[in-house]
PDB file of N, CA and C in Angstrom:
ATOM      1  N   UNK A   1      77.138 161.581  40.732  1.00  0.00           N
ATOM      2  CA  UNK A   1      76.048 161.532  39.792  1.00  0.00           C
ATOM      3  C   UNK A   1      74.723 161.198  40.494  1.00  0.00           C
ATOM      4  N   UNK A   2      74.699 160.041  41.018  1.00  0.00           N
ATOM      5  CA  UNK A   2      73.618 159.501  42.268  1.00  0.00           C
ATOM      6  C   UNK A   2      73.133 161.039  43.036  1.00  0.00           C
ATOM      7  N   UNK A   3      73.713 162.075  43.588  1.00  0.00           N
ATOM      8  CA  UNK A   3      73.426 162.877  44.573  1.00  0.00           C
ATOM      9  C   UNK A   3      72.311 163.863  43.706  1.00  0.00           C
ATOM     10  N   UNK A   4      73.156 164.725  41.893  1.00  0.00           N
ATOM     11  CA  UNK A   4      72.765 165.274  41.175  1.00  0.00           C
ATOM     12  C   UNK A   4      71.113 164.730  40.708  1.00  0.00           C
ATOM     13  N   UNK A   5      70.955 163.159  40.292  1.00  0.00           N
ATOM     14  CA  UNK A   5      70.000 162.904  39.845  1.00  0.00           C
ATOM     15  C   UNK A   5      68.438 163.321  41.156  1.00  0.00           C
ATOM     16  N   UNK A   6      68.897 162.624  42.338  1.00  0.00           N
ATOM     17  CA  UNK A   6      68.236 162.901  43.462  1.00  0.00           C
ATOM     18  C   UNK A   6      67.458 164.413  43.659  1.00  0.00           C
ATOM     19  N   UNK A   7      68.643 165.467  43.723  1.00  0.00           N
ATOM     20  CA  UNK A   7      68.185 167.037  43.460  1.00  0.00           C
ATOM     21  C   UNK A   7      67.299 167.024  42.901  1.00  0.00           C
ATOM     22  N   UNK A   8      68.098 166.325  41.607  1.00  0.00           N
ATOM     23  CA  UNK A   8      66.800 167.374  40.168  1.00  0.00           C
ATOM     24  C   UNK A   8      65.221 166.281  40.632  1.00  0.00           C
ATOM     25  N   UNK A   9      65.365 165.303  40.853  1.00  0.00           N
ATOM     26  CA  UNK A   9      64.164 164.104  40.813  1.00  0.00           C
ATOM     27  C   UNK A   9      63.301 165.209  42.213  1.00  0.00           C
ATOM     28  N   UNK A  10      63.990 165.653  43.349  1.00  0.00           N
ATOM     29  CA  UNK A  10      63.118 165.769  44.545  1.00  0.00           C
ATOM     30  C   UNK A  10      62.655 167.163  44.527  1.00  0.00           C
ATOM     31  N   UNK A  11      63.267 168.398  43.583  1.00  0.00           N
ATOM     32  CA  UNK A  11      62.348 169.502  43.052  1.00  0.00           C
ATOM     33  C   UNK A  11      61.617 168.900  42.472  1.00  0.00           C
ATOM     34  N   UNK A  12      61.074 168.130  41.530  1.00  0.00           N
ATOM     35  CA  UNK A  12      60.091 167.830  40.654  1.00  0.00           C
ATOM     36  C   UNK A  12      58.818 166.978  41.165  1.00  0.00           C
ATOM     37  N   UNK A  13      58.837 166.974  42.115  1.00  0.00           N
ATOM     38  CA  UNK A  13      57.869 165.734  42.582  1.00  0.00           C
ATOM     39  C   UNK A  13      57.380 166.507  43.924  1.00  0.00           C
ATOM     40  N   UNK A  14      55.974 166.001  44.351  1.00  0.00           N
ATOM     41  CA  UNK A  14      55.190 166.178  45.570  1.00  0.00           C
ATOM     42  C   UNK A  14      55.548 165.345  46.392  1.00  0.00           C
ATOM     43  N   UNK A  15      56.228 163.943  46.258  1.00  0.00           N
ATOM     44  CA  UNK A  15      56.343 163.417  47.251  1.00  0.00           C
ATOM     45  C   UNK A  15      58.358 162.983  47.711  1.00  0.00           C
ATOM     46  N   UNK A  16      58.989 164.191  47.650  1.00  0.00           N
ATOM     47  CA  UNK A  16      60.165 163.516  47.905  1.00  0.00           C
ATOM     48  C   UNK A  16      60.628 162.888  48.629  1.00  0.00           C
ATOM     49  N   UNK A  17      60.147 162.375  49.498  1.00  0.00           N
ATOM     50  CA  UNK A  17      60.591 161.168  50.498  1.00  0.00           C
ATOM     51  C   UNK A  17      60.686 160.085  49.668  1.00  0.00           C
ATOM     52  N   UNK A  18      59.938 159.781  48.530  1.00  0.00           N
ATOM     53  CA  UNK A  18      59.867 158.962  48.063  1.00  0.00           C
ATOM     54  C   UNK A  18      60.374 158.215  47.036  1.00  0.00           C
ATOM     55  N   UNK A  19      61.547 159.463  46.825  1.00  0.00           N
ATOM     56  CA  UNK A  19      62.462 159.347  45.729  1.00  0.00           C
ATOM     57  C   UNK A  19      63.768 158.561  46.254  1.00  0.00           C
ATOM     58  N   UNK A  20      64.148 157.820  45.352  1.00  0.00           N
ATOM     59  CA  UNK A  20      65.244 156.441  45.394  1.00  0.00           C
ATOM     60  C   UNK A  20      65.429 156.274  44.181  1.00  0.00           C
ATOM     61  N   UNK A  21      67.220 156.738  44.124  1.00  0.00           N
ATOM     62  CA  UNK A  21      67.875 156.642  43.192  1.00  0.00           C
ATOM     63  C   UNK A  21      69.361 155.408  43.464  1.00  0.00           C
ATOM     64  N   UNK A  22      69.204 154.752  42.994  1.00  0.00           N
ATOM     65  CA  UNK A  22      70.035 153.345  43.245  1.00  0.00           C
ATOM     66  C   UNK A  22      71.369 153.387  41.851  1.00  0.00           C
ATOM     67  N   UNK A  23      72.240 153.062  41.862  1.00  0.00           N
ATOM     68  CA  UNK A  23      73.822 153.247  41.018  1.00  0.00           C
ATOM     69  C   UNK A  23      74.369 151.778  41.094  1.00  0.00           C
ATOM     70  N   UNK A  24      74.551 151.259  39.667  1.00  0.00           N
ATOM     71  CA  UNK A  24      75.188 149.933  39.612  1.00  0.00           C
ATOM     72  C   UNK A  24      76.147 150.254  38.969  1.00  0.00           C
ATOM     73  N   UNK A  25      77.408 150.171  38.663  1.00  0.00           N
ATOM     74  CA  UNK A  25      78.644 150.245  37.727  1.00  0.00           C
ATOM     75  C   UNK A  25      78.569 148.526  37.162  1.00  0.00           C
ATOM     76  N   UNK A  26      78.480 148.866  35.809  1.00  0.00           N
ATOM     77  CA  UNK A  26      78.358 147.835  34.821  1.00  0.00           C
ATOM     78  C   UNK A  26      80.204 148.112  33.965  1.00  0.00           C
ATOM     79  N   UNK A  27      81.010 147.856  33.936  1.00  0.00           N
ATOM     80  CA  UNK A  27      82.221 148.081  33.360  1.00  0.00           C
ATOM     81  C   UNK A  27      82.617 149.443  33.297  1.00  0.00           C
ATOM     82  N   UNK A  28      82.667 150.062  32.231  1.00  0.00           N
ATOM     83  CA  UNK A  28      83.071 151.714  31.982  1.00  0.00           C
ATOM     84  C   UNK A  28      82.221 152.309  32.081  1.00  0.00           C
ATOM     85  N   UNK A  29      80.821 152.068  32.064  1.00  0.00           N
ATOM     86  CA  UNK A  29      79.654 152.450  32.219  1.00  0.00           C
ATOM     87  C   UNK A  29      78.349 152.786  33.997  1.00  0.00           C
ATOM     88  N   UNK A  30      77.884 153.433  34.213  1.00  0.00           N
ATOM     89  CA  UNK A  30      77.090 153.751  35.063  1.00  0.00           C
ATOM     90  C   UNK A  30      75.866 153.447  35.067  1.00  0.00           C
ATOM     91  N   UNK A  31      74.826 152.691  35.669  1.00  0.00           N
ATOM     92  CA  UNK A  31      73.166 153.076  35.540  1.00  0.00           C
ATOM     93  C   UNK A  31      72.858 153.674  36.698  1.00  0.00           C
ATOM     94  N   UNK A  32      71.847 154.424  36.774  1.00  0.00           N
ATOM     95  CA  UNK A  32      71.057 155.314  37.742  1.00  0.00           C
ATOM     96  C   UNK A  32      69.882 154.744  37.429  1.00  0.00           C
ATOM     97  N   UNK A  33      69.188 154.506  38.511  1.00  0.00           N
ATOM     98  CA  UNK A  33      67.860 153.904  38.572  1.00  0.00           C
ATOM     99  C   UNK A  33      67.139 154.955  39.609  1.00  0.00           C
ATOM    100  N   UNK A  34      66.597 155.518  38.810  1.00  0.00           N
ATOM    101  CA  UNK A  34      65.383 156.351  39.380  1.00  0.00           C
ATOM    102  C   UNK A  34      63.631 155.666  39.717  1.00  0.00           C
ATOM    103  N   UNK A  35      63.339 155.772  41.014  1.00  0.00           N
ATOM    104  CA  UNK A  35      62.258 155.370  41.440  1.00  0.00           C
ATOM    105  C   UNK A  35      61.677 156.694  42.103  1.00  0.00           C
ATOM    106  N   UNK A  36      60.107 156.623  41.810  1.00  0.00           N
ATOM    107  CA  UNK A  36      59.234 157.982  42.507  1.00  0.00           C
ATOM    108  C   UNK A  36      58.107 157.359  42.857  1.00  0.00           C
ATOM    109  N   UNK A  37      57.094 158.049  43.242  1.00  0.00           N
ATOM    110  CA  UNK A  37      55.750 157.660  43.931  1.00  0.00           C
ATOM    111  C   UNK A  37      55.468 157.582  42.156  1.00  0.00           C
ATOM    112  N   UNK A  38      54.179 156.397  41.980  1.00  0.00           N
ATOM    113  CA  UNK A  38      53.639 156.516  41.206  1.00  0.00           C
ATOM    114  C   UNK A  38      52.964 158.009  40.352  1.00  0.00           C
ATOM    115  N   UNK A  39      51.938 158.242  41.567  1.00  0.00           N
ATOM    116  CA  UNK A  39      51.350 159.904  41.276  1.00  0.00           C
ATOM    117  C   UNK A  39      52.509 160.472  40.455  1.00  0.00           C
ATOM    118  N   UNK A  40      53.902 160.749  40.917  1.00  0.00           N
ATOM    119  CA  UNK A  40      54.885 161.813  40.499  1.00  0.00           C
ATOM    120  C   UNK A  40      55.293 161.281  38.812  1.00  0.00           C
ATOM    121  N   UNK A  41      55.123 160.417  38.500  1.00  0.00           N
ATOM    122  CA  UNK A  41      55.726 159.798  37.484  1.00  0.00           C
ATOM    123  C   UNK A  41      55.902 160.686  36.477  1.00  0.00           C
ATOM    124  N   UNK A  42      54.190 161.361  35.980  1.00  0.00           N
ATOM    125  CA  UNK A  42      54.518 161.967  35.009  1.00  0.00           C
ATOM    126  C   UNK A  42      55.279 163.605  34.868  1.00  0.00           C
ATOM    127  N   UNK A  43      55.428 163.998  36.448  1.00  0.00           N
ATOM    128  CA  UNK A  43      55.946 165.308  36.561  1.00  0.00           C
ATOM    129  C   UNK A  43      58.085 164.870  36.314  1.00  0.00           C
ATOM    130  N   UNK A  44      57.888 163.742  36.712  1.00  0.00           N
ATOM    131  CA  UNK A  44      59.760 163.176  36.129  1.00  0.00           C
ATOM    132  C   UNK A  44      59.660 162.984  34.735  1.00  0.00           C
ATOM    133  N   UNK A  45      58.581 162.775  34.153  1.00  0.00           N
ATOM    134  CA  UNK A  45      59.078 162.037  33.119  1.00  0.00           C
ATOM    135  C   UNK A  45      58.855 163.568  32.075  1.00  0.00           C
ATOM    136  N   UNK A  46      57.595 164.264  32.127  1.00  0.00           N
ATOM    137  CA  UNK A  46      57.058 165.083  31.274  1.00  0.00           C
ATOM    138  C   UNK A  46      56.386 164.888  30.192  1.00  0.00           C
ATOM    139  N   UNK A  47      55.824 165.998  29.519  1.00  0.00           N
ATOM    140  CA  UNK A  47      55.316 166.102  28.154  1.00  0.00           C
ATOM    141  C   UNK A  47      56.233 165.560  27.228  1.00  0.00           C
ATOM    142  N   UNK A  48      55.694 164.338  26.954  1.00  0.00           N
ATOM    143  CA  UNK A  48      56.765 163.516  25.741  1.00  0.00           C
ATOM    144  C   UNK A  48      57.987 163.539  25.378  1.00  0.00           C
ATOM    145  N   UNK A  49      58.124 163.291  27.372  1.00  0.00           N
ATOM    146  CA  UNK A  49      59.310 162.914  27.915  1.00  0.00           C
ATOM    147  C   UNK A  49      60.451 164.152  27.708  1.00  0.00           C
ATOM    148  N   UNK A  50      60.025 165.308  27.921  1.00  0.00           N
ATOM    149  CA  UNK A  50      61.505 166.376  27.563  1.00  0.00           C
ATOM    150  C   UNK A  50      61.909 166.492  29.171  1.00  0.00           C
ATOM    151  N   UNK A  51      61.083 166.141  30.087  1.00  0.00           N
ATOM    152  CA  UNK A  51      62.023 166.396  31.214  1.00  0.00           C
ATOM    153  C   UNK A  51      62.778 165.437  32.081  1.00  0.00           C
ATOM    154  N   UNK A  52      62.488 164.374  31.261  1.00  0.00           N
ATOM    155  CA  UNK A  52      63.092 163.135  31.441  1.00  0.00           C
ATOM    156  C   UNK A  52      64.703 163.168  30.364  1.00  0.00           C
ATOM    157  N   UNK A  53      64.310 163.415  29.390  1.00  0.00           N
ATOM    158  CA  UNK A  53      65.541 164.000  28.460  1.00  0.00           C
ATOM    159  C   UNK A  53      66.523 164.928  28.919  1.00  0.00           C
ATOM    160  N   UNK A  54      65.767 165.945  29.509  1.00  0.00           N
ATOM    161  CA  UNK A  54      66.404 167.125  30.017  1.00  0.00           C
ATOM    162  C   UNK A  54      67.541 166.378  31.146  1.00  0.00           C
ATOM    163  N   UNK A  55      66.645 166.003  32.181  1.00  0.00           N
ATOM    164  CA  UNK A  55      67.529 164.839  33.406  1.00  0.00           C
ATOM    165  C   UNK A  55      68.779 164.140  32.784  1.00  0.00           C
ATOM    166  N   UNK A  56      68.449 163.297  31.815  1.00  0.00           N
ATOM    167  CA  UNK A  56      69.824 162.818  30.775  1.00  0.00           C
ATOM    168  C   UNK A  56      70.599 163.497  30.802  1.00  0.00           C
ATOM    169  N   UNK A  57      70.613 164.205  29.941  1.00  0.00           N
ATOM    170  CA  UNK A  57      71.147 165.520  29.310  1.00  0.00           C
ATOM    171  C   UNK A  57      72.462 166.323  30.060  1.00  0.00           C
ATOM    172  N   UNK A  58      71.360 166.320  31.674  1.00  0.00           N
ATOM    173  CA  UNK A  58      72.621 167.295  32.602  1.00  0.00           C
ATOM    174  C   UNK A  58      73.044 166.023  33.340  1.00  0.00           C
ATOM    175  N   UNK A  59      72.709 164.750  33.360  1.00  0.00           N
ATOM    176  CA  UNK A  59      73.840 164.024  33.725  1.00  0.00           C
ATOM    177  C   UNK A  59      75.022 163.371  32.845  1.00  0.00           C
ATOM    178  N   UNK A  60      74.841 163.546  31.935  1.00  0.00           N
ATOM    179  CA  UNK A  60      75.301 162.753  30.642  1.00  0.00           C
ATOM    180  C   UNK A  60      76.694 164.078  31.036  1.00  0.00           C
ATOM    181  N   UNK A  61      76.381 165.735  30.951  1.00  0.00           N
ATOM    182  CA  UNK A  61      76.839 166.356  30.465  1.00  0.00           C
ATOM    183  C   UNK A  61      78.484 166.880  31.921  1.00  0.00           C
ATOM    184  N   UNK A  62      77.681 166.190  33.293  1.00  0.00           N
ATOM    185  CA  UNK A  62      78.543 165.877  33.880  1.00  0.00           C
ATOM    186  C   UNK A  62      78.873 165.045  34.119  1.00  0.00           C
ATOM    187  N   UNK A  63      78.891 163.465  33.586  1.00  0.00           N
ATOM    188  CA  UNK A  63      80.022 162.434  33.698  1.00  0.00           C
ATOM    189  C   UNK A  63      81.023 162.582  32.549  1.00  0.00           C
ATOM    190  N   UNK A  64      80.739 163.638  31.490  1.00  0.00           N
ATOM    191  CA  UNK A  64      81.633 163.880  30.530  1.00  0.00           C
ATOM    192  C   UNK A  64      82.786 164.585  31.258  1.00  0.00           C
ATOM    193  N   UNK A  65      82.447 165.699  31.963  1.00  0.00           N
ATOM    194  CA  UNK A  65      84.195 165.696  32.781  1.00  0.00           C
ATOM    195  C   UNK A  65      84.901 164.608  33.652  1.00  0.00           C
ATOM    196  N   UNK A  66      84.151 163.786  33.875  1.00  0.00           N
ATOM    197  CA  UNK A  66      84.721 162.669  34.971  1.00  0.00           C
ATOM    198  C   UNK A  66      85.300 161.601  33.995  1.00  0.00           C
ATOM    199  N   UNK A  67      85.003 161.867  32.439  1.00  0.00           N
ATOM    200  CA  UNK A  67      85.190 160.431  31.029  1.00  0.00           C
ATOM    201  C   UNK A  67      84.450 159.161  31.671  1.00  0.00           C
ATOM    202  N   UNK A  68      83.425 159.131  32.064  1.00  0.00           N
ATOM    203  CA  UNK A  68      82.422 158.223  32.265  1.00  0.00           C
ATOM    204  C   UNK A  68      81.044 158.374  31.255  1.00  0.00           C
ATOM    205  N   UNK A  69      80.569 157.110  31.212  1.00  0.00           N
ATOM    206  CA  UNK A  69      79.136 157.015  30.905  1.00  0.00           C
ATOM    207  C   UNK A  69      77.791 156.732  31.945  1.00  0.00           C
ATOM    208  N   UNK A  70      76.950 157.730  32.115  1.00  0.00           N
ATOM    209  CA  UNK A  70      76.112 157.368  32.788  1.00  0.00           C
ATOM    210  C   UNK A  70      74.440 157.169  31.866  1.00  0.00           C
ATOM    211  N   UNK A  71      74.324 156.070  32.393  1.00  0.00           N
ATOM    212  CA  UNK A  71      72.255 155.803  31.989  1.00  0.00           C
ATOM    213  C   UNK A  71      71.725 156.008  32.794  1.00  0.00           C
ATOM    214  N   UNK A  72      70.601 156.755  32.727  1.00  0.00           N
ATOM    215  CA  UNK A  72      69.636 157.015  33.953  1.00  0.00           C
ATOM    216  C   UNK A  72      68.233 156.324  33.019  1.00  0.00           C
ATOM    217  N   UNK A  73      67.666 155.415  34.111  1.00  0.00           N
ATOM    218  CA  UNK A  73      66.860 154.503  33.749  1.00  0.00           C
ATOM    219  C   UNK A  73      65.429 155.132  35.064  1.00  0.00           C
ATOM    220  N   UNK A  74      64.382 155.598  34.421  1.00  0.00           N
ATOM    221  CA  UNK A  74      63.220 155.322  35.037  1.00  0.00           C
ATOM    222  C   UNK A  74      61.779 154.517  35.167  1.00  0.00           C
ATOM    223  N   UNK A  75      62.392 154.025  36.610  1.00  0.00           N
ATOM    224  CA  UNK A  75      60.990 152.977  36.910  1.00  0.00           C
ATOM    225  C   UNK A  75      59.991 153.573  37.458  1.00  0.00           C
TER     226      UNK A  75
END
């Protein structure tokens, strides 16, 4: 999940070096912590947030074959 979020985060941004995606397992559950250059913020996040949704969306839609939950949280 960690590798997937990274992809989609380092097409979207001008500065991918700068992308850091960090994974805590909280019980049955996953968080993904997404970090970017400030500047990039709003190209992760989008127009009232659909590409930030979108990001959810296709990770949510592959920890469903694995029967996991993942949160992807952006700072």
């Amino acid at each position: 999940m960690k590798e997937l979020v990274e992809v989609i985060a380092k097409s979207l941004v001008e500065n991918p070096d700068e992308v850091v995606v960090t994974e805590k397992e909280t019980g049955k559950s996953i968080v993904l912590e997404l970090k970017v250059a400030p500047s990039d913020m709003g190209k992760v996040i989008g127009k009232q947030g659909r590409i930030a949704k979108a990001i959810r969306s296709v990770v949510k839609a592959a920890a469903a074959k694995e029967d996991k939950k993942v949160v992807v949280d952006i700072l």
